[in-house]
Protein backbone atom coordinates (compact mmCIF):
# COMPACT_ATOMS: atom_id res chain seq x y z
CA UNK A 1 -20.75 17.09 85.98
CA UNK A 2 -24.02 15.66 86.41
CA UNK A 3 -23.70 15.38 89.97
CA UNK A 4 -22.81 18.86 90.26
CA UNK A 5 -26.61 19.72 87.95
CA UNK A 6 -28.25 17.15 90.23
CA UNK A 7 -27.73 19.48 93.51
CA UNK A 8 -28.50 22.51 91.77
CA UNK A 9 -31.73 21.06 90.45
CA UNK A 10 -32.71 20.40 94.30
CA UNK A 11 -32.43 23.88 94.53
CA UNK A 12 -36.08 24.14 92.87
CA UNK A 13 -39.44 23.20 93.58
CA UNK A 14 -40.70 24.30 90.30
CA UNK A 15 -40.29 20.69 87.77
CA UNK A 16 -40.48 22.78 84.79
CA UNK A 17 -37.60 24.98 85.83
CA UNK A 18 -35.75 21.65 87.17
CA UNK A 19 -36.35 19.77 83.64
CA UNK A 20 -35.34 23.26 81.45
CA UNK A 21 -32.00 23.48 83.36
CA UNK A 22 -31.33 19.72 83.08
CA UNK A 23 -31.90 19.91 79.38
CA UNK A 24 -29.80 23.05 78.68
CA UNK A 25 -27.10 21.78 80.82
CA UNK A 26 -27.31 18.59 78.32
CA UNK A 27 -27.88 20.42 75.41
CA UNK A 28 -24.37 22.24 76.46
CA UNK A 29 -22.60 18.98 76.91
CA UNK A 30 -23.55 17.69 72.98
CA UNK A 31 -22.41 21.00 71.78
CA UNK A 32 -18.51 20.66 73.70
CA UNK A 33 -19.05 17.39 72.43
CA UNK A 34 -19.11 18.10 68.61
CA UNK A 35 -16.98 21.01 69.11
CA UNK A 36 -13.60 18.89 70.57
CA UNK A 37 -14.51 16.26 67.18
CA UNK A 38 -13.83 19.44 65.24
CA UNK A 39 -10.67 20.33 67.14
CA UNK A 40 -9.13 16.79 67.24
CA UNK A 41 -10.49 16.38 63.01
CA UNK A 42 -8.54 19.82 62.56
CA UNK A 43 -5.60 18.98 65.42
CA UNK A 44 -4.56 15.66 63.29
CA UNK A 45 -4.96 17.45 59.76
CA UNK A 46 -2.12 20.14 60.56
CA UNK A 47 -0.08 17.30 62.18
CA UNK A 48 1.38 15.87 59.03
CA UNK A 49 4.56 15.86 57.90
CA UNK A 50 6.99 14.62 54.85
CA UNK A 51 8.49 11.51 55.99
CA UNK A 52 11.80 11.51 54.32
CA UNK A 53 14.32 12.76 51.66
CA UNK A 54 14.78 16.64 50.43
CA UNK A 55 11.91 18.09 52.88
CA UNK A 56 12.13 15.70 55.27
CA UNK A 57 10.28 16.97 58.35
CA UNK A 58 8.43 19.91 56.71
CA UNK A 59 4.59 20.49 58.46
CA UNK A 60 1.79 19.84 55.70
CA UNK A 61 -1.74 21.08 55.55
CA UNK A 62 -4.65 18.03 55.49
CA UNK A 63 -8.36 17.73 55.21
CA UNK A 64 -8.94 15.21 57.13
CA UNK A 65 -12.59 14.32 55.71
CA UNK A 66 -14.78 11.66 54.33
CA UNK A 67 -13.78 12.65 50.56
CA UNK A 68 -10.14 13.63 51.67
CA UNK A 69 -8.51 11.31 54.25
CA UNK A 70 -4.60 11.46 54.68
CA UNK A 71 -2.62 8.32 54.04
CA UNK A 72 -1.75 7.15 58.11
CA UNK A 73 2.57 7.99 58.50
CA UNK A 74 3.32 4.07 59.35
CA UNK A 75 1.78 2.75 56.25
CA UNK A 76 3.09 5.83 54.64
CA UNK A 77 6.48 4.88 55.55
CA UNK A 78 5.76 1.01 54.85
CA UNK A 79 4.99 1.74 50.74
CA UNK A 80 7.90 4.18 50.50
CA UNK A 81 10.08 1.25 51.75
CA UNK A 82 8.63 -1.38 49.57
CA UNK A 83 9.19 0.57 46.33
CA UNK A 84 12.70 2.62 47.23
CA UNK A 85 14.74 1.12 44.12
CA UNK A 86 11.77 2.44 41.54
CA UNK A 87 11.07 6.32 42.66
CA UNK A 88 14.57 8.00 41.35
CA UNK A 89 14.10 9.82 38.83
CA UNK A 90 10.27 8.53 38.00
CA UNK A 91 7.21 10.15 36.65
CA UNK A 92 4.04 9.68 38.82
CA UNK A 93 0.64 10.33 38.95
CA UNK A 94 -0.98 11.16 42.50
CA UNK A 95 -4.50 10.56 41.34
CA UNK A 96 -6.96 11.46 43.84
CA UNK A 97 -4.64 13.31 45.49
CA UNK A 98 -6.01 14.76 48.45
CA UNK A 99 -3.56 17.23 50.12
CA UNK A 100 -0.95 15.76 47.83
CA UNK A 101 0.90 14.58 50.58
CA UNK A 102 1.67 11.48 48.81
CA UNK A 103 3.03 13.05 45.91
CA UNK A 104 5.29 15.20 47.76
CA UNK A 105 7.03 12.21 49.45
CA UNK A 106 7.41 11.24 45.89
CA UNK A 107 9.25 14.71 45.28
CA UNK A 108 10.78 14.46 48.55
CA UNK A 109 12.84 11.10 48.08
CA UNK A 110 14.00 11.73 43.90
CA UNK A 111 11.02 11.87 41.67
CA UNK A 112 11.95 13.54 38.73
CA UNK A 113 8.07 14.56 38.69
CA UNK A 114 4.76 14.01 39.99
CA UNK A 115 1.39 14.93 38.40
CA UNK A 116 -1.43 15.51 41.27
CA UNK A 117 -5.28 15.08 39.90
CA UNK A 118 -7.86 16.26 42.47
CA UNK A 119 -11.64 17.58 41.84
CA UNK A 120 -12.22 18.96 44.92
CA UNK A 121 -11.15 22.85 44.80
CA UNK A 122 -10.39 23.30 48.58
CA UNK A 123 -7.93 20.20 48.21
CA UNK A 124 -6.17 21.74 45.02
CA UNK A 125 -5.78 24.81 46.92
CA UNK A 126 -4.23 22.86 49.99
CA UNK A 127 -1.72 20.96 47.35
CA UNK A 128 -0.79 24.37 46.29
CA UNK A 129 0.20 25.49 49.55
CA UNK A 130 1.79 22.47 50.71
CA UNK A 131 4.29 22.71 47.30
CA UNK A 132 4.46 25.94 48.07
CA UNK A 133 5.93 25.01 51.89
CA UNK A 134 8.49 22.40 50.18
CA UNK A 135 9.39 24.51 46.92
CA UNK A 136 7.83 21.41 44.90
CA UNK A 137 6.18 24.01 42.01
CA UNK A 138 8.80 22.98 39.46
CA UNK A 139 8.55 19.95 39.78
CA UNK A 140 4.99 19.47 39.99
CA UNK A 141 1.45 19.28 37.85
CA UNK A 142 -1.97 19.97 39.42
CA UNK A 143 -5.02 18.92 37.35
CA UNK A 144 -8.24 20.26 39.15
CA UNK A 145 -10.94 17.43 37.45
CA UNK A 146 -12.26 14.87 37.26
CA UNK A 147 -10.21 11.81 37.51
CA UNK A 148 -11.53 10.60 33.56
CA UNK A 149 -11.18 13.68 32.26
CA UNK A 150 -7.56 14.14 33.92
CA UNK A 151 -6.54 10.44 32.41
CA UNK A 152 -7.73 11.33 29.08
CA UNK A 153 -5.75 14.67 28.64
CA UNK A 154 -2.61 13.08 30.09
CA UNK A 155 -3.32 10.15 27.39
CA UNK A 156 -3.56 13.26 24.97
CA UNK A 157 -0.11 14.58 25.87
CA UNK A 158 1.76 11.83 25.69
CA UNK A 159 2.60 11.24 28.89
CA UNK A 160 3.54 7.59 30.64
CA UNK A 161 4.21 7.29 34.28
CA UNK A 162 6.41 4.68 36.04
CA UNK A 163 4.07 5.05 39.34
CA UNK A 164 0.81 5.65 39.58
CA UNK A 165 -0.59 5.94 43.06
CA UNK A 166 -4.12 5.48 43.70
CA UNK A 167 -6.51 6.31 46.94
CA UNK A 168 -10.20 7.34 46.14
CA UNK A 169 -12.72 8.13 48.74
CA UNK A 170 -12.81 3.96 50.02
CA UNK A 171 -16.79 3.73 49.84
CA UNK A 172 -16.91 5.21 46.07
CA UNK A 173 -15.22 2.09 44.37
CA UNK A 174 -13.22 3.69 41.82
CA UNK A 175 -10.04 2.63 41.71
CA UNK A 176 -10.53 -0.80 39.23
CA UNK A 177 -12.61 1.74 37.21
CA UNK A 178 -9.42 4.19 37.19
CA UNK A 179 -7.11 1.04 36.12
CA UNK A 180 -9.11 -0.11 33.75
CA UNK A 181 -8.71 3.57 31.92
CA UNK A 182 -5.56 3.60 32.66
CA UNK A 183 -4.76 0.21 31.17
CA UNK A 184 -6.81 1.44 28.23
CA UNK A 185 -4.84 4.63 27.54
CA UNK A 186 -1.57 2.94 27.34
CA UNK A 187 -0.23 5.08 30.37
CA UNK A 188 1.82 3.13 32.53
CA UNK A 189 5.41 2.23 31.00
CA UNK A 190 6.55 -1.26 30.67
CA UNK A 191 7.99 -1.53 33.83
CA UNK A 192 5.89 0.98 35.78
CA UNK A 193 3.92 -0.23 38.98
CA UNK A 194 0.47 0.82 40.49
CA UNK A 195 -0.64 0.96 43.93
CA UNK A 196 -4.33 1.12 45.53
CA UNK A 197 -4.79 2.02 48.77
CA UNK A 198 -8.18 0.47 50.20
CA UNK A 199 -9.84 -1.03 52.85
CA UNK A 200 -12.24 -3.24 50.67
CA UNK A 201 -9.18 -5.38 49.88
CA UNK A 202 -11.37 -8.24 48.72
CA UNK A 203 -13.73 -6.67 46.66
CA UNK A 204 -10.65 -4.83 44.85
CA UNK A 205 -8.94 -7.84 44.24
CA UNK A 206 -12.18 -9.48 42.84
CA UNK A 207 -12.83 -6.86 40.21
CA UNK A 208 -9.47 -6.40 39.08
CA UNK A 209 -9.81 -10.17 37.65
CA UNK A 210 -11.03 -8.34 34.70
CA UNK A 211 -8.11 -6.11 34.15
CA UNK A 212 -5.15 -7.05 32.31
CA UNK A 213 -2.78 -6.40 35.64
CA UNK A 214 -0.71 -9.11 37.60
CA UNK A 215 -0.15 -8.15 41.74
CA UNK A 216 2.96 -8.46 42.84
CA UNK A 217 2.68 -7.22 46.64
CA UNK A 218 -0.38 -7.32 48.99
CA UNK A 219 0.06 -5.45 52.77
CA UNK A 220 -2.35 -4.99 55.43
CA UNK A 221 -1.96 -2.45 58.01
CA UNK A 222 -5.48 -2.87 60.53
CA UNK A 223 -8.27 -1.61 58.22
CA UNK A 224 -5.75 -0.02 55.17
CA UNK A 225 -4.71 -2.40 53.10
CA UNK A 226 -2.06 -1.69 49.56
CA UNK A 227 -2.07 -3.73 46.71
CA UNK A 228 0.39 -3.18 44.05
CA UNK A 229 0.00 -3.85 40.33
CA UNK A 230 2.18 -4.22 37.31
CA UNK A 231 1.13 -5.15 33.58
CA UNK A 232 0.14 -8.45 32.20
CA UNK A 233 2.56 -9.23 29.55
């Protein structure tokens, strides 16, 4: 492409007509540029699909963002595999749920129900849809706050999970903070498990010193790494 601006430039004696068509020919090369990012950002949102179980196969709607980032399929697959024998039948919490997709593999291979918490309002709308897609409404809670706020009303009702699945924005550092509360609220059952998805595996691990938790299971897949939790007796 350049090449092909080169000759035409030769075309002109004039250097200020030469250097305003070189730099609106690069000026139109920055904007293609940041318009394919958008396409392939949008292209690998709508590419997601439920892994396995009851809507195995069904397309679901992403934002693939810096607040909102699906969970990658392999290491999708990988935590589904590692914790088969616990999800029939189980009561988990999706919190910072995204699209929900998470959840909805929950759904998808026996969970009797999932709770999704997300404060983002074009997210909760995308959950909506993608239960929607999969018939998921019944058995299904969306909570459009805060993650505190969300903990303390489910605290409020009574309600104990057996899985709790957590994956915050990674820079914001809020998933000890989020065990912690949960720890505090009594809302994991005896035997229930939880699992943070991060890729600041050390400083996780180093903060949750501090949090009456024992981890069982540590994986690493490239940058993503899960670490999975139960109570300390």
């Amino acid at each position: 492409m350049l090449y092909n601006i080169i000759r035409i430039l030769q075309k002109y004696n004039s250097i200020t007509k030469m250097l305003n068509i070189y730099y609106n020919c690069v000026n139109i090369i920055d904007i293609l540029k940041i318009t394919d990012k958008i396409y392939n950002i949008s292209y690998r949102g709508l590419a997601m699909r439920v892994i396995s179980g009851t809507a195995r196969g069904t397309k679901l709607n992403s934002i693939d963002s810096l607040d909102t980032r699906p969970t990658l399929d392999r290491v999708k697959e990988s935590l589904f595999n590692i914790i088969q024998n616990k999800i029939e039948n189980s009561i988990v919490l999706d919190l910072f749920a995204g699209s929900g997709a998470i959840g909805i593999e929950f759904i998808s291979r026996g969970s009797k129900k999932v709770y999704f918490c997300e404060k983002s309002h074009n997210a909760v709308k995308m959950i909506y849809q993608n239960l929607k897609k999969t018939r998921f409404e019944d058995k299904s809670e969306i909570f459009e706050k805060d993650y505190k706020k969300c903990l303390e009303e489910l605290e409020n009702r009574n309600i104990k999970f057996d899985i709790i699945f957590l994956d915050p924005p990674y820079e914001a550092d809020l998933s000890v903070k989020a065990i912690e509360q949960i720890i505090s609220l009594d809302l994991l059952n005896k035997e229930g498990i939880i699992i943070i998805e991060t890729d600041e595996e050390e400083r996780d691990l180093k903060e949750l010193e501090r949090v009456q938790v024992e981890i069982y299971d540590l994986r690493k897949y490239g940058r993503v790494h899960l670490i999975f939790l139960n109570r300390k007796e």
